[in-house]
Protein backbone atom coordinates (compact mmCIF):
# COMPACT_ATOMS: atom_id res chain seq x y z
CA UNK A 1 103.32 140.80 111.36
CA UNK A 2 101.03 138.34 109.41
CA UNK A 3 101.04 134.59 110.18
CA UNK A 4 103.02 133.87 107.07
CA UNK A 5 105.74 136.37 107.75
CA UNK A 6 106.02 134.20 111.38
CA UNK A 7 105.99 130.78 110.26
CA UNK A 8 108.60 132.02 107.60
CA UNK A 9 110.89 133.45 110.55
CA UNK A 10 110.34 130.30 112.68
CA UNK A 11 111.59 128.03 109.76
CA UNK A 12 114.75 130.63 109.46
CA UNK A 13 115.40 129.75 112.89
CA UNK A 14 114.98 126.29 112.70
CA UNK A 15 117.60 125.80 109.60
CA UNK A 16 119.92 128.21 111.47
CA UNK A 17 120.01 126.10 114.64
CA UNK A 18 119.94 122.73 112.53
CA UNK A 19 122.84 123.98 110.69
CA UNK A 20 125.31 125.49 113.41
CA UNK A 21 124.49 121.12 115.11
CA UNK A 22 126.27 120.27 111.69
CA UNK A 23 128.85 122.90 111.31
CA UNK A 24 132.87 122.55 110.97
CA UNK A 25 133.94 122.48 114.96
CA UNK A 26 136.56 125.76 116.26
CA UNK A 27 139.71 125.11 116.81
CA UNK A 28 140.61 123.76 120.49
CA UNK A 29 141.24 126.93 122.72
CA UNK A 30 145.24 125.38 123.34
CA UNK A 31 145.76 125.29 119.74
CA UNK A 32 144.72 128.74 118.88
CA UNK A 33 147.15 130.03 121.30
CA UNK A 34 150.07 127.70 120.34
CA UNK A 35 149.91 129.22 117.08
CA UNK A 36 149.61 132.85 118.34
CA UNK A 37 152.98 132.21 120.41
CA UNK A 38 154.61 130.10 117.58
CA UNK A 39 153.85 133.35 115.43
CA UNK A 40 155.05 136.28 118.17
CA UNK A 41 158.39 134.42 118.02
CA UNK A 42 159.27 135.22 114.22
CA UNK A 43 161.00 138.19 112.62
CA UNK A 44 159.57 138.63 109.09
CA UNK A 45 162.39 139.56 106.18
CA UNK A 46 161.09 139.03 102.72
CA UNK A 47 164.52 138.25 101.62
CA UNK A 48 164.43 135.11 103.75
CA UNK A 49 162.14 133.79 100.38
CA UNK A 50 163.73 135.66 98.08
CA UNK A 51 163.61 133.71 95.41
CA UNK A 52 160.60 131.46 96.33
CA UNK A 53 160.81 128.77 93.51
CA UNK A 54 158.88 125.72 93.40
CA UNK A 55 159.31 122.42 91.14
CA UNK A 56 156.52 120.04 89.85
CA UNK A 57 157.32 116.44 90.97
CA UNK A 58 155.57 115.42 87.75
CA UNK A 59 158.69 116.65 85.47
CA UNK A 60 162.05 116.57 86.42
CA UNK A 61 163.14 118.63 83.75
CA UNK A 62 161.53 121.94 83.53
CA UNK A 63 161.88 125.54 84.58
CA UNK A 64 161.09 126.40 88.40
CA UNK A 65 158.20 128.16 88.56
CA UNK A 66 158.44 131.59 90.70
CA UNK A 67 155.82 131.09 93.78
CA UNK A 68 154.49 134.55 95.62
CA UNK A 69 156.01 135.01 99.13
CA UNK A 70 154.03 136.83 101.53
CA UNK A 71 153.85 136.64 105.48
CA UNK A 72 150.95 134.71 105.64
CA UNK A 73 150.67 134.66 109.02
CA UNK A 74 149.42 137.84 109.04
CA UNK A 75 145.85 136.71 108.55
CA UNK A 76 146.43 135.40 112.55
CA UNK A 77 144.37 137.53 115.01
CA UNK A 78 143.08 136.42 118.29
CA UNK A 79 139.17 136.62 118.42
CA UNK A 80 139.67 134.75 114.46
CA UNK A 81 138.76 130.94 114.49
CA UNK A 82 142.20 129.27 112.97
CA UNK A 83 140.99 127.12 111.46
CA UNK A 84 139.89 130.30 108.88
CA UNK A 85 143.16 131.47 109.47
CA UNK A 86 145.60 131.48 106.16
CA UNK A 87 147.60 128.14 105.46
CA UNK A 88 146.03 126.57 108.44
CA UNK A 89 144.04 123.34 107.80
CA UNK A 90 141.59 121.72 110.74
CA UNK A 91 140.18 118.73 110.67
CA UNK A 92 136.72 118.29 109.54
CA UNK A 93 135.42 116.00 112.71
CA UNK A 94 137.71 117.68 115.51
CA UNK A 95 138.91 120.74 114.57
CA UNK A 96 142.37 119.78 115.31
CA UNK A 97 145.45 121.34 113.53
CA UNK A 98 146.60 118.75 110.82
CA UNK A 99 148.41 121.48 108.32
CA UNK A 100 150.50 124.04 108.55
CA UNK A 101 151.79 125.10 105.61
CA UNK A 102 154.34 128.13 106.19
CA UNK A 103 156.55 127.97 102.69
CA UNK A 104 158.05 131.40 101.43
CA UNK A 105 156.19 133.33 104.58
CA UNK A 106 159.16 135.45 105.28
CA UNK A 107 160.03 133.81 108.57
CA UNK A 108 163.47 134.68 109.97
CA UNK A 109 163.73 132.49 113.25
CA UNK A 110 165.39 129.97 115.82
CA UNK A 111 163.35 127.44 116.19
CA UNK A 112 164.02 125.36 119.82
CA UNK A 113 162.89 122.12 120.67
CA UNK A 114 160.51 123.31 123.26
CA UNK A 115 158.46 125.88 121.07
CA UNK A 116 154.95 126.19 121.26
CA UNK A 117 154.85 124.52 117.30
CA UNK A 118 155.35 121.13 118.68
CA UNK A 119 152.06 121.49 121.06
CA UNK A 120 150.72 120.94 117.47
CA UNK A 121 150.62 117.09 118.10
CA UNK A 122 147.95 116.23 115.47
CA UNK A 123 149.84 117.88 112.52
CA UNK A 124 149.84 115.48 109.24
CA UNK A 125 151.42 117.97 107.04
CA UNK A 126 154.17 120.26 107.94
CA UNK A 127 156.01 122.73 105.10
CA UNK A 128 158.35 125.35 106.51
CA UNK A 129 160.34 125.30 103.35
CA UNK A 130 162.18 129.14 102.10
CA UNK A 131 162.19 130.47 105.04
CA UNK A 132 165.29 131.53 107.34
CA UNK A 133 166.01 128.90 110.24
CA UNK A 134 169.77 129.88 110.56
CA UNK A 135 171.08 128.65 113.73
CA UNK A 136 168.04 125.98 113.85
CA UNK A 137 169.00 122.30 114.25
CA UNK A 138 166.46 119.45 113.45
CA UNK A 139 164.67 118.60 116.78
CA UNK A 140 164.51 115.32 117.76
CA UNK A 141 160.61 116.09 118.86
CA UNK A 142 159.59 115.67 116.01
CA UNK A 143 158.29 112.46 117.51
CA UNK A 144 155.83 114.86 119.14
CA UNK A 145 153.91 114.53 115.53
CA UNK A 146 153.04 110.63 115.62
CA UNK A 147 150.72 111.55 112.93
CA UNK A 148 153.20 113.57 110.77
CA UNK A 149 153.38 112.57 106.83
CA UNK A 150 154.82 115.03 105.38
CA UNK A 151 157.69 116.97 106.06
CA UNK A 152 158.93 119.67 104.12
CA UNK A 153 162.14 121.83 105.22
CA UNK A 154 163.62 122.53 101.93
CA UNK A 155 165.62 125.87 101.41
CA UNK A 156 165.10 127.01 104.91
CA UNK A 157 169.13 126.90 106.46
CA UNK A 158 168.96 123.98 108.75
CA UNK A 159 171.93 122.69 110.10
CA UNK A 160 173.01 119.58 111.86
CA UNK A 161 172.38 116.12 111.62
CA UNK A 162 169.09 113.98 111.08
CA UNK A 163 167.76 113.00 114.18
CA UNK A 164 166.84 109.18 114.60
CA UNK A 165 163.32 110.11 115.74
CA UNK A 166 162.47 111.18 112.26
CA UNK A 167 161.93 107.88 111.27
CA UNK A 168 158.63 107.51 112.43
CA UNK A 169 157.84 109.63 109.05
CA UNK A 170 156.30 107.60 106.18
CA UNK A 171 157.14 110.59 103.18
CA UNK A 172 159.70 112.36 104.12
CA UNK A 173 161.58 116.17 101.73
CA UNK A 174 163.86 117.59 103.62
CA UNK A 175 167.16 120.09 103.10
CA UNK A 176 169.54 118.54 106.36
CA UNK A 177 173.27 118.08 106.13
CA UNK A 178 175.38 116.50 107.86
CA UNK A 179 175.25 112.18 107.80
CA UNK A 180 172.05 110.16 106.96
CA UNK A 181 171.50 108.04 109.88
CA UNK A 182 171.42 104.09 109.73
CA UNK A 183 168.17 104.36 111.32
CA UNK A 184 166.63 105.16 108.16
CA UNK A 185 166.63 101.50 107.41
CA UNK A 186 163.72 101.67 110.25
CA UNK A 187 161.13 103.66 108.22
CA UNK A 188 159.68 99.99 106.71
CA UNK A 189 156.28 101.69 105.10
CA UNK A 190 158.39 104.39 103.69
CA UNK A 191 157.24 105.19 99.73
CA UNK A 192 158.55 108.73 98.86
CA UNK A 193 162.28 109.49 99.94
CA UNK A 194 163.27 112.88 98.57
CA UNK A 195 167.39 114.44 100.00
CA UNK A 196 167.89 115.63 96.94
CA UNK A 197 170.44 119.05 96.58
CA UNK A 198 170.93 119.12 100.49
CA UNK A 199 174.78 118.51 101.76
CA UNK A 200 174.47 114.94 103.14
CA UNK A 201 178.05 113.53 103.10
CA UNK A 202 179.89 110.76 103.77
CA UNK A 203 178.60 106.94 102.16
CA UNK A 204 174.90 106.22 102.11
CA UNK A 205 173.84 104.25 104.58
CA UNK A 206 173.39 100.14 104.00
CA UNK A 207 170.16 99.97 106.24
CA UNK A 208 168.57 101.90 103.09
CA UNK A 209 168.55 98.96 101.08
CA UNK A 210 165.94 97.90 103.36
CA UNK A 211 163.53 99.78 102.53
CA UNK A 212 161.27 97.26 100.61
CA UNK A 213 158.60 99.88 99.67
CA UNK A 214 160.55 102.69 98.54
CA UNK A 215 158.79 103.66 95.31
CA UNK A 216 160.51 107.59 95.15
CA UNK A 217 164.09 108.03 95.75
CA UNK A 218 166.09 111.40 95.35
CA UNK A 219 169.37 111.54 96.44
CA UNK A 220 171.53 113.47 93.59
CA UNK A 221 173.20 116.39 94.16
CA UNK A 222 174.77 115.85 98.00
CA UNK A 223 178.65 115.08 98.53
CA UNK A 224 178.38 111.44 99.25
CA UNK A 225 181.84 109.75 98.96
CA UNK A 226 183.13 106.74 97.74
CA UNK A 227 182.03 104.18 94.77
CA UNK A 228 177.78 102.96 95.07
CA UNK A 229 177.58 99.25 93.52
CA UNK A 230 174.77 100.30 90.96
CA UNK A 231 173.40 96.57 92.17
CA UNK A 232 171.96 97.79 95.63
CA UNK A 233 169.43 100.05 93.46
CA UNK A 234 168.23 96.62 91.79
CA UNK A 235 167.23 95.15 94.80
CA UNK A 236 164.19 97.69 95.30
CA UNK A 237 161.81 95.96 93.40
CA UNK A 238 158.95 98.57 93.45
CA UNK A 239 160.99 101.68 92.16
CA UNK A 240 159.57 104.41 89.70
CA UNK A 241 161.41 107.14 90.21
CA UNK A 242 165.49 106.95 91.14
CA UNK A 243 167.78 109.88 90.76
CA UNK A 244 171.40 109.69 91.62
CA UNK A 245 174.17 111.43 91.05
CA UNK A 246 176.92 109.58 92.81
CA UNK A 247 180.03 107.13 91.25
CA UNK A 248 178.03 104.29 90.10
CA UNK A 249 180.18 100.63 89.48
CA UNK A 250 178.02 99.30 87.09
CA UNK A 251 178.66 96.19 84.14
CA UNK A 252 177.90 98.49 81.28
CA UNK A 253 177.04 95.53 78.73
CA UNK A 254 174.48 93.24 81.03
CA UNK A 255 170.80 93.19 81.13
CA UNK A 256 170.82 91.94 84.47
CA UNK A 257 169.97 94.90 86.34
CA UNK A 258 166.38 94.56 86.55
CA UNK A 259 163.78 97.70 87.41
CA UNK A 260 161.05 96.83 85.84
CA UNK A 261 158.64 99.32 87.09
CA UNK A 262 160.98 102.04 86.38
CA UNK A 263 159.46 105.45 85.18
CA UNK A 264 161.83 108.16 86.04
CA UNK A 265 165.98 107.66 85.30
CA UNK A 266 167.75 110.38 86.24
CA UNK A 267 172.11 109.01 86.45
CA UNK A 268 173.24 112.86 86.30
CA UNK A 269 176.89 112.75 87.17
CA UNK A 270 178.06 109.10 87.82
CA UNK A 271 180.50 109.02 86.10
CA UNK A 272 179.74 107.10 83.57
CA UNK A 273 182.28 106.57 80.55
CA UNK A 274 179.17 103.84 78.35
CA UNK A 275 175.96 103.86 77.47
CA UNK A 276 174.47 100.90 79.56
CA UNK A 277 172.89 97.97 78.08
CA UNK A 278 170.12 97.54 81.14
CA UNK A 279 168.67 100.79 79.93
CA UNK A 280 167.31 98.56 77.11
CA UNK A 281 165.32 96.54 79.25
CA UNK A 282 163.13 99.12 80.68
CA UNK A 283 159.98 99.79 78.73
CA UNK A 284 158.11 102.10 81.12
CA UNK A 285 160.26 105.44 81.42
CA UNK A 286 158.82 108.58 80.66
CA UNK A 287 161.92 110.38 81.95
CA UNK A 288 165.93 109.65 81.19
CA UNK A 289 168.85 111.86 81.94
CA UNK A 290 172.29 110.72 81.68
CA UNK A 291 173.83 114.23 81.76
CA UNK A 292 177.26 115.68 82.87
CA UNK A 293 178.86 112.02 82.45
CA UNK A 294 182.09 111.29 80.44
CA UNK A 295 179.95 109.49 78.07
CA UNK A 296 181.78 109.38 74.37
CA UNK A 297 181.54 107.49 70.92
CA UNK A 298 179.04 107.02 68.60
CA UNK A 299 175.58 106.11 69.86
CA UNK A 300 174.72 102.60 69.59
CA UNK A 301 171.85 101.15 67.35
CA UNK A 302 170.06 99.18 70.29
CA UNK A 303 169.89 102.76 72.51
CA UNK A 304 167.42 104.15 70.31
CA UNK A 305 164.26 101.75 70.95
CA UNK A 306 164.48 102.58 74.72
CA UNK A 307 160.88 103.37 76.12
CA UNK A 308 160.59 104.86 72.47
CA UNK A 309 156.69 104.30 72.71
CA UNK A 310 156.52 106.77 76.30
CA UNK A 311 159.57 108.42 76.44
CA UNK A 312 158.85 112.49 77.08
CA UNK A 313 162.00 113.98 78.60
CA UNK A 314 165.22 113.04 77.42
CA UNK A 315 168.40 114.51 78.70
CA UNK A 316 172.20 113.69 77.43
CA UNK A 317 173.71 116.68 77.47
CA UNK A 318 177.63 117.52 78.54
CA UNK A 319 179.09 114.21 77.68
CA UNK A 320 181.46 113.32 74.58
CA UNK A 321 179.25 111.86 72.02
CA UNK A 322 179.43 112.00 68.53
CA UNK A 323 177.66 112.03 65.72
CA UNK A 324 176.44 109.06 63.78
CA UNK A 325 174.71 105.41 64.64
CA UNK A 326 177.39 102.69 65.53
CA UNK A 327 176.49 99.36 63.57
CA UNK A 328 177.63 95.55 64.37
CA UNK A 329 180.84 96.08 62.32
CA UNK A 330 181.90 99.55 63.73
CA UNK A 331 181.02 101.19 60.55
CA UNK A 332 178.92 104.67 61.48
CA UNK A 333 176.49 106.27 59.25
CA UNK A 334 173.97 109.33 59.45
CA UNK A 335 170.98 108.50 61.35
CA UNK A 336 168.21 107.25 59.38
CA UNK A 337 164.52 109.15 59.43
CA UNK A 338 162.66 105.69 60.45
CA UNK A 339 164.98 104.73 63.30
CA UNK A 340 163.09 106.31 66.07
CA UNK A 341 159.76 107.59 66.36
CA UNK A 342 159.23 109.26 69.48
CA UNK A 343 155.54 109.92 69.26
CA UNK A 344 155.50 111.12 73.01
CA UNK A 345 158.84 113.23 73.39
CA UNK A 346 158.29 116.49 74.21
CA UNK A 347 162.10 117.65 75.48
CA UNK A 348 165.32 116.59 74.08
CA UNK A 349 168.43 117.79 75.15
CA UNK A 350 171.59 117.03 73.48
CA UNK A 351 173.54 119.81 74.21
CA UNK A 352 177.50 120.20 74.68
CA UNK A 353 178.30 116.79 73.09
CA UNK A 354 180.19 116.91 69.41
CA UNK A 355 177.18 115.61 67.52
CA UNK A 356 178.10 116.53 63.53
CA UNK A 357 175.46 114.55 62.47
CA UNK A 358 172.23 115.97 60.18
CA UNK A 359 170.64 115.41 63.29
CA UNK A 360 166.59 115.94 62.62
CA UNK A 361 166.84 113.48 59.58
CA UNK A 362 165.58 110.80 61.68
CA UNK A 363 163.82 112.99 64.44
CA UNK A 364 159.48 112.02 64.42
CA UNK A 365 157.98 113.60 67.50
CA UNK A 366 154.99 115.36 66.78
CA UNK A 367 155.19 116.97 70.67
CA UNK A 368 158.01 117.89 70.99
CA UNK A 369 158.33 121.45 72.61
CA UNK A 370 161.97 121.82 74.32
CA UNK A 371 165.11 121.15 71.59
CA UNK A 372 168.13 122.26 73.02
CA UNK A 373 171.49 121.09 70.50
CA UNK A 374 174.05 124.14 71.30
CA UNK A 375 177.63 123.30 71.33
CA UNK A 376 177.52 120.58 68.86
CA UNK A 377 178.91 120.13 65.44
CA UNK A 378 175.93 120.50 63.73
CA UNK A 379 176.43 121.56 60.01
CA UNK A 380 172.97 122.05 58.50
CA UNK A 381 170.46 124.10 59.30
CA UNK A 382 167.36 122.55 61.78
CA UNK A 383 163.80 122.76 60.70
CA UNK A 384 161.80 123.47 63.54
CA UNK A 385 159.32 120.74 64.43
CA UNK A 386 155.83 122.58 65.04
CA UNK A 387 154.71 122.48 68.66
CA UNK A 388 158.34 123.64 69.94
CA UNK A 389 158.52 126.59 72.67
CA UNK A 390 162.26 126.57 73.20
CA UNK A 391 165.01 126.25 70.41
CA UNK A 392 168.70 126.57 70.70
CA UNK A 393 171.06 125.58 68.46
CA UNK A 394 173.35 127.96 69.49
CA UNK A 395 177.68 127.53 68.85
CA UNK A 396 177.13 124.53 66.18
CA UNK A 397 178.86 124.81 62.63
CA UNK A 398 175.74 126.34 60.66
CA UNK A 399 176.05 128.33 57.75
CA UNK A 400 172.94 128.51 56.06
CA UNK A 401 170.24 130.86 55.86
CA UNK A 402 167.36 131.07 58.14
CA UNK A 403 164.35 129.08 56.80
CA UNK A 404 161.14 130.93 56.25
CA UNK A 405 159.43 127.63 57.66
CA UNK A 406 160.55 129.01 61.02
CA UNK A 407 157.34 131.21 60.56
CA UNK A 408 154.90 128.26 61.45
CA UNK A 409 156.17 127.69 64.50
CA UNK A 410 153.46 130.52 65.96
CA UNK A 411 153.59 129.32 69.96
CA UNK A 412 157.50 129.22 70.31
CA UNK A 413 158.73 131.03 73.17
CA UNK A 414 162.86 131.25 73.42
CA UNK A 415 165.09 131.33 69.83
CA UNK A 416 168.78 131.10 70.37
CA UNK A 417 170.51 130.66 66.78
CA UNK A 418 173.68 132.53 68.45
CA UNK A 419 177.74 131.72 67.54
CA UNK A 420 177.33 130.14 64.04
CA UNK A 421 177.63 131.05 60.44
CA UNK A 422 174.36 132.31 59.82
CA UNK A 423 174.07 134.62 56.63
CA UNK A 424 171.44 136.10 54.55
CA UNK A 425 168.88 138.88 55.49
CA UNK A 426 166.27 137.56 58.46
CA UNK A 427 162.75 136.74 56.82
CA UNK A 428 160.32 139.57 57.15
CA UNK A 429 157.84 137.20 59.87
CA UNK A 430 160.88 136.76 62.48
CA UNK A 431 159.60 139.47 65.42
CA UNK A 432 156.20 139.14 64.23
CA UNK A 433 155.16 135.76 64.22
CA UNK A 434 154.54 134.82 67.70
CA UNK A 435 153.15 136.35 70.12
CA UNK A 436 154.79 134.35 72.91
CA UNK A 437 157.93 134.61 71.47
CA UNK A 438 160.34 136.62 74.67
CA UNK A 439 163.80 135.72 73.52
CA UNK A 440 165.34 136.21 70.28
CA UNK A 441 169.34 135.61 70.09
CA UNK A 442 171.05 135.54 67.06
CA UNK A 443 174.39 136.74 68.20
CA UNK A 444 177.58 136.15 66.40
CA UNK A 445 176.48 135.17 63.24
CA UNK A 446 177.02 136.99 59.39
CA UNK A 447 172.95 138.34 58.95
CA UNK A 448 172.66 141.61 56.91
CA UNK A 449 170.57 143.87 55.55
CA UNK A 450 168.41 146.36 57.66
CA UNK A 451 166.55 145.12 60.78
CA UNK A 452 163.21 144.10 60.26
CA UNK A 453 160.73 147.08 60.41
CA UNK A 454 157.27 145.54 61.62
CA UNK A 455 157.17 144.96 65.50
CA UNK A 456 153.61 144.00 66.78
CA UNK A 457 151.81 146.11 69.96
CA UNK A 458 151.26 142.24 70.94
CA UNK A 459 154.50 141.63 71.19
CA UNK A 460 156.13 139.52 74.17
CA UNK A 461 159.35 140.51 73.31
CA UNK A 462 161.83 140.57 76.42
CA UNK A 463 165.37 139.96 75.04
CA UNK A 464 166.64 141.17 71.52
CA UNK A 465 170.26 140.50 70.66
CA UNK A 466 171.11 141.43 67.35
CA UNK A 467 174.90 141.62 68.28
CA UNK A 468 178.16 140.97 66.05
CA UNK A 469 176.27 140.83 62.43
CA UNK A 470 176.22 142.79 59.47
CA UNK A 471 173.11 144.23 60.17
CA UNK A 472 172.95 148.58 58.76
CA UNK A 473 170.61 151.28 58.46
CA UNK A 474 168.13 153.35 61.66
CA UNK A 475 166.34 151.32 64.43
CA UNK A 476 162.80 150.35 63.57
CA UNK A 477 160.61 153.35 65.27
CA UNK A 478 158.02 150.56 65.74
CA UNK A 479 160.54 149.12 68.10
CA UNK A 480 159.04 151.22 70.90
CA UNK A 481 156.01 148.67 70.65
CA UNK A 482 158.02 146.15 72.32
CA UNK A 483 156.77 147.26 76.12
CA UNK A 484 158.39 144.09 78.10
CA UNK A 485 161.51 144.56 75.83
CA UNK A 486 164.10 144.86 78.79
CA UNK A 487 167.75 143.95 76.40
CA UNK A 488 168.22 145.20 73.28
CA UNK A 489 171.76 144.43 72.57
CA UNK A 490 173.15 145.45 68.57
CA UNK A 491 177.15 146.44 68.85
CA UNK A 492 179.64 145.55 66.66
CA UNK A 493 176.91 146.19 63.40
């Protein structure tokens, strides 16, 4: 061996031995085993994540998207480091536990208070969400994490009430029943607040008007009773985000209510009879949804120019409202085109409401890509505004002809033009013009002719419902190009 082949082996050495000084430390020898235990204890089932769904807290209104479930804790092995170990996460300096993140792992399990998961006392981030926890109460050792974050038990059948210890927790998403405790009004740094969909009942707690911090609050869809004074919300100076879904008492024509840093809106079933005036004081919200309220009359002039210059999602659907723009003198006319330009909107929903109005006449939003108006009034056919991806107009009052301008719209995913009057032959682009396009509905309508020949080999094509039309004549044999097609519905032709 020549000197340079040795001095090139001692300098190997040396960088091996200078890098294992700086390398990430193992995981303690107690925590390793902890885990092992905490995983001997399950029972996998993949139906205990069957669906495993997951929303983005950046959009409140949006399709779930469909997360893979897999037992993940089958990368676990006993001469294996965990901190390499599959939704494990060690910290950097220590090698301590801080994350365990066990969501849609197939876990079928009764968790007890005095299981080897709560030797994991420097945890920051715990998700055990769409799993199977039947039988499971909420420990109160939680308070075993004094580090803990975030806490995420979503889906995952707990039962029981919220133990008081909890509120040592700074973010907290959980899916508990049962009463919220008064000592939430004890979490003081609290930000994030998230009991939304779980089966909390009775009123909501007073103490949570305490929290002076809260910037995140979802509590819609539990089975709080009784009447919330719309006021209480007002005193949390720093909230963005608020979704509710309880009886609000509100004053429906004062601007007193003041949120000023409001971003998100959501007042989905409050029953709510008027459009409030406060809404026209808020200048910042990207997101509005006043759905499933007994909202009727004509929408007033002054509701239009709310947050018109960030608006993106705005919801009004199953309410009573009617087409038409209410003016000081309670005369009503068709909305104008310059009344509202939306320049951010990007999903409208206006659906069951008795709209009659010639509704995109006023309608500027160059991103808009989700226009839902079925079960309306409408009486005129709906251009489509370019960037769309979903477009219903489905049960309205139209009776015109398709428009070939449909054709541009080349990224548009879902068409449902079902339950109106409908007539004419379809234009020879409609199952060719998109490649993304997976839904096609025009049901219930008075199309003839002979259904179009030309299907692409691109073609997304997934549903196909030609149904109750005029339609005569052999099936396409370029039909058979459709590969995802998985309906094809055409009775009553």
């Amino acid at each position: 061996m020549g000197w340079h082949q040795i001095l090139c082996l001692l300098c190997f050495h040396f960088c091996l031995h200078s890098s294992l000084r700086f390398a990430l430390p193992f995981c303690p020898l107690d925590l390793h085993d902890a885990l092992l235990h905490f995983k001997n204890s399950f029972m996998f089932d993949n139906k205990a994540t069957d669906p495993c769904y997951w929303y983005s807290n950046n959009s409140h209104y949006q399709e779930p998207y469909l997360v893979k479930s897999y037992p993940k804790t089958n990368s676990w092995y006993k001469g294996m480091d965990c901190c390499s170990w599959d939704s494990v996460a060690c910290d950097g300096a220590t090698g301590n536990v801080i994350s365990l993140n066990l969501t849609c792992s197939w876990l079928c399990v009764t968790l007890h208070s005095n299981g080897s998961l709560f030797l994991l006392h420097h945890l920051r981030n715990l998700n055990l969400s769409h799993n199977d926890f039947s039988g499971s109460q909420i420990s109160s050792n939680l308070s075993a994490f004094a580090t803990l974050t975030h806490l995420n038990l979503l889906g995952s059948s707990f039962s029981g009430s919220v133990p008081s210890e909890i509120s040592c927790l700074s973010k907290l998403s959980t899916s508990f029943s049962g009463e919220i405790p008064d000592s939430i009004g004890n979490m003081k740094n609290l930000i994030v607040l998230d009991l939304e969909n779980c089966k909390f009942t009775r009123h909501i707690p007073l103490s949570m008007w305490n929290l002076n911090q809260l910037q995140v609050l979802w509590i819609d869809g539990n089975n709080f009773c009784g009447v919330v004074e719309f006021e209480l919300f007002t005193k949390l100076k720093n909230f963005r985000k608020l979704f509710v879904s309880q009886e609000l008492n509100l004053i429906y024509n004062t601007l007193e209510y003041t949120i000023l840093k409001l971003e998100m809106l959501g007042l989905r079933s409050c029953n709510l009879t008027k459009l409030p005036y406060f809404l026209n004081s808020l200048k910042r919200l990207t997101y509005l949804d006043l759905s499933s309220n007994g909202i009727g009359g004509e929408i007033p002039m002054w509701f239009w120019g709310i947050s018109h210059d960030t608006l993106e999602t705005f919801i009004l659907s199953n309410n009573l409202l009617e087409g038409g723009i209410q003016l000081l003198n309670d005369f009503t006319r068709p909305l104008p085109r310059s009344l509202v330009k939306c320049a951010n909107l990007s999903t409208l929903v206006l659906s069951h409401n008795e709209f009659s109005d010639i509704f995109l006449h006023w309608l500027e939003a160059s991103q808009l890509y989700t226009l839902d108006l079925q079960l309306n009034k409408f009486h005129e056919a709906i251009p489509l505004p370019s960037p769309v991806t979903y477009y219903s107009i489905a049960s309205n009052n139209i009776t015109e002809k398709i428009p070939s301008l449909i054709c541009n719209t080349t990224h548009i995913e879902i068409i449902d033009l079902s339950n109106n009057g409908l007539m004419g032959s379809l234009p020879q682009c409609l199952t060719n013009f998109s490649t993304y396009l997976s839904v096609l509905n025009l049901r219930m309508n008075h199309f003839e002719g002979t259904i179009l020949e030309y299907f692409s080999s691109r073609s997304g094509l997934m549903t196909l419902d030609l149904s109750r039309n005029q339609f005569e004549g052999t099936l396409p044999q370029l039909l058979v190009k459709c590969r995802y097609l998985e309906v094809l519905d055409l009775n009553h032709n």
